[in-house]
C-alpha atoms as a PDB file:
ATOM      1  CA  UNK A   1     -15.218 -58.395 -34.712  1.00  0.00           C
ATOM      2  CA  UNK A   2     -16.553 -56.550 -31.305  1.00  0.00           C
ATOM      3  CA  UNK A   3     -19.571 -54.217 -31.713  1.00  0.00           C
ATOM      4  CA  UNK A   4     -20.286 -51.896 -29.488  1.00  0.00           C
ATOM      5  CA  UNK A   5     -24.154 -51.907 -28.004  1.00  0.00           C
ATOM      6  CA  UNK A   6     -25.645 -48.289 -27.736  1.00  0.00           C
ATOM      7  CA  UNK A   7     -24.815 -47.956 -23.665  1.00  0.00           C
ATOM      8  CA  UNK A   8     -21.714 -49.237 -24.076  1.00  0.00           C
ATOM      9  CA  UNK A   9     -20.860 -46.438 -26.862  1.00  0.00           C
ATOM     10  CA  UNK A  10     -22.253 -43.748 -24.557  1.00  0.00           C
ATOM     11  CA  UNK A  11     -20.376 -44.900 -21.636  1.00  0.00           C
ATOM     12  CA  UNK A  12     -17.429 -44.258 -24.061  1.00  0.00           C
ATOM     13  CA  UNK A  13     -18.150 -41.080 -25.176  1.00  0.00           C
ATOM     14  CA  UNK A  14     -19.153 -39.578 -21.861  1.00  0.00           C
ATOM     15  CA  UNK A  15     -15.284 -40.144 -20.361  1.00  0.00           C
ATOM     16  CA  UNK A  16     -14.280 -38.121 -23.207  1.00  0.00           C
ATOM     17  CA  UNK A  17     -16.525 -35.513 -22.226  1.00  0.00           C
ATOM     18  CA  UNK A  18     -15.661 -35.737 -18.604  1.00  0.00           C
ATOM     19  CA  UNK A  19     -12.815 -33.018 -18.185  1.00  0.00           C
ATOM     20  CA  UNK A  20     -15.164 -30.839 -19.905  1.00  0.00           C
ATOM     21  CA  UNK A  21     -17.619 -30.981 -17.698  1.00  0.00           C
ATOM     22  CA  UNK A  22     -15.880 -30.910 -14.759  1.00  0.00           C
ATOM     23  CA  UNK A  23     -14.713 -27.661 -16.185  1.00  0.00           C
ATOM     24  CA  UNK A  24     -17.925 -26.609 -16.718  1.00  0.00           C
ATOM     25  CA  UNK A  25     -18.893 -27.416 -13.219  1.00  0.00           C
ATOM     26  CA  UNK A  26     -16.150 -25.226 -11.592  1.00  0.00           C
ATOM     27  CA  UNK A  27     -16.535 -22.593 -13.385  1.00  0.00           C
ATOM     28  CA  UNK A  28     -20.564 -22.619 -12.609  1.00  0.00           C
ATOM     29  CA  UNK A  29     -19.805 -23.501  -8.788  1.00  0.00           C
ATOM     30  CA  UNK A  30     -17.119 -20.287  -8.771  1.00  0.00           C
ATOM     31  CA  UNK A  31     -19.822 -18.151 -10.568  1.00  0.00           C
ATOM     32  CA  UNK A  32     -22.259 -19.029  -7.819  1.00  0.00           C
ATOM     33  CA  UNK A  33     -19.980 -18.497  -4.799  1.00  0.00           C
ATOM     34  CA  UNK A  34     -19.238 -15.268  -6.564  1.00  0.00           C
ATOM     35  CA  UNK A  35     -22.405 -14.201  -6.460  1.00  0.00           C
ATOM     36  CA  UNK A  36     -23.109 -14.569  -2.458  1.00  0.00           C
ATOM     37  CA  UNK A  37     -19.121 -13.072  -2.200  1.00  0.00           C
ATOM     38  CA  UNK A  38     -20.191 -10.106  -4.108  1.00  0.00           C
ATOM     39  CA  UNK A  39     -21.633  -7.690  -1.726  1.00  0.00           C
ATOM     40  CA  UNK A  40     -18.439  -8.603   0.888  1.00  0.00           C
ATOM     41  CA  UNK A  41     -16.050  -7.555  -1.684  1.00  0.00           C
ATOM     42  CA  UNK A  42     -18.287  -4.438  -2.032  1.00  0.00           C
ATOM     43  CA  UNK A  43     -18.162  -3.449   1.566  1.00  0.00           C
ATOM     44  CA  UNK A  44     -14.354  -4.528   1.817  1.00  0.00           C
ATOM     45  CA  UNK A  45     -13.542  -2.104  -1.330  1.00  0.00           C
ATOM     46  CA  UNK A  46     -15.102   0.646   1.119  1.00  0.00           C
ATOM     47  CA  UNK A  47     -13.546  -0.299   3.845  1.00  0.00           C
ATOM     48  CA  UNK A  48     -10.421   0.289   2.049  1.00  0.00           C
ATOM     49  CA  UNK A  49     -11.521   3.423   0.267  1.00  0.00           C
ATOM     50  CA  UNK A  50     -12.429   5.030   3.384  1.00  0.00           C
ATOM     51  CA  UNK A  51      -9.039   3.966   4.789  1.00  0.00           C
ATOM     52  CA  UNK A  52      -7.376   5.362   2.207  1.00  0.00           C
ATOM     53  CA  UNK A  53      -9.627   8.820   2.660  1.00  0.00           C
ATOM     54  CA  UNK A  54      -7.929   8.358   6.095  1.00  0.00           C
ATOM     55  CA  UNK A  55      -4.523   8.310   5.644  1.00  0.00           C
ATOM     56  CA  UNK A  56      -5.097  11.432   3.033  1.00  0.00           C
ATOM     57  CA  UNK A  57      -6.446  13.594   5.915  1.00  0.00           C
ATOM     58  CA  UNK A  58      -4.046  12.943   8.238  1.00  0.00           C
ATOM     59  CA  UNK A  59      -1.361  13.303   5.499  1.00  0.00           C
ATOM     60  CA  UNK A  60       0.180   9.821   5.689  1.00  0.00           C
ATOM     61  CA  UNK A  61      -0.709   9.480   1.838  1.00  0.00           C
ATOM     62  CA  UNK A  62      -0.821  11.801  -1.162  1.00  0.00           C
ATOM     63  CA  UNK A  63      -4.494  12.663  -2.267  1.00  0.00           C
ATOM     64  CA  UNK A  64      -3.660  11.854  -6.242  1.00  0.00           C
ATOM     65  CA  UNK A  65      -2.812   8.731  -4.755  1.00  0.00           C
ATOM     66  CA  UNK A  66      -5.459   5.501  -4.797  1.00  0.00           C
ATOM     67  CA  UNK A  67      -5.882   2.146  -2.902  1.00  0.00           C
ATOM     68  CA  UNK A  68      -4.650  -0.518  -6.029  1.00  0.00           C
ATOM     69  CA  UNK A  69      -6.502  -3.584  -3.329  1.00  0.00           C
ATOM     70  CA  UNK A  70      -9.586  -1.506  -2.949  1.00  0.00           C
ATOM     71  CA  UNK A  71     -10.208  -1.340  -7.093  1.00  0.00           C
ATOM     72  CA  UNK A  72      -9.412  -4.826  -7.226  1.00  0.00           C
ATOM     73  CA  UNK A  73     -12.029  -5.323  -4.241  1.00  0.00           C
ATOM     74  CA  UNK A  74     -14.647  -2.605  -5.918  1.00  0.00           C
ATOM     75  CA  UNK A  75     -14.079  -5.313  -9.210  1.00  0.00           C
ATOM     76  CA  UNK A  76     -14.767  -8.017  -7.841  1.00  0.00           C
ATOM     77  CA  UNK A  77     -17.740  -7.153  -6.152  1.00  0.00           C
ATOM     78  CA  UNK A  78     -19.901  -6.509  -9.822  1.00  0.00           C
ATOM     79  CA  UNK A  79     -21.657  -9.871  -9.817  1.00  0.00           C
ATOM     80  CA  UNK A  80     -21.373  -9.780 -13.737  1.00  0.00           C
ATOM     81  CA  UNK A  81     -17.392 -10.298 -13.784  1.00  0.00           C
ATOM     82  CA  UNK A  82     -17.502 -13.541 -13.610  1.00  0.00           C
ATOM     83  CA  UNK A  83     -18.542 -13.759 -16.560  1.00  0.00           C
ATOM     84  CA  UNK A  84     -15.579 -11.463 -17.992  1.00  0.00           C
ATOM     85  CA  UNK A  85     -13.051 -13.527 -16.359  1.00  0.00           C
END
């Protein structure tokens, strides 16, 4: 009968756990770049809003209208939605 030493049993055990923690790690790597990308989606989301103020003045747009990319931008830039998502 084989017997497995102790290394040789963790050696097993951690490819099982492998997808896991690559998981783990991409998720923690896209939670960090998310936090230094934060404060550009933030200014983009402005740049957008004040676009959109823009257009309203010079009548090209509807004032009850809104800017759907510069929500999505203003969303992304709140450093604790990765953590949501």
């Amino acid at each position: 009968m084989l017997s497995l030493t102790g290394s040789q049993r963790d050696c097993s055990t951690g490819s099982k756990q492998a997808p896991f923690n690559l998981g783990a790690t991409l998720i923690f790597l896209y939670a960090v770049i998310h936090t230094f990308m934060a404060s550009r989606f933030t200014a983009m989301s402005q740049a957008r809003r004040q676009a959109h103020q823009e257009r309203i003045r010079l009548g090209e747009a509807r004032e009850a209208t809104g800017d759907l990319l510069a929500g999505v931008y203003h969303f992304l830039g709140e450093v604790g939605v990765v953590f949501g998502l």
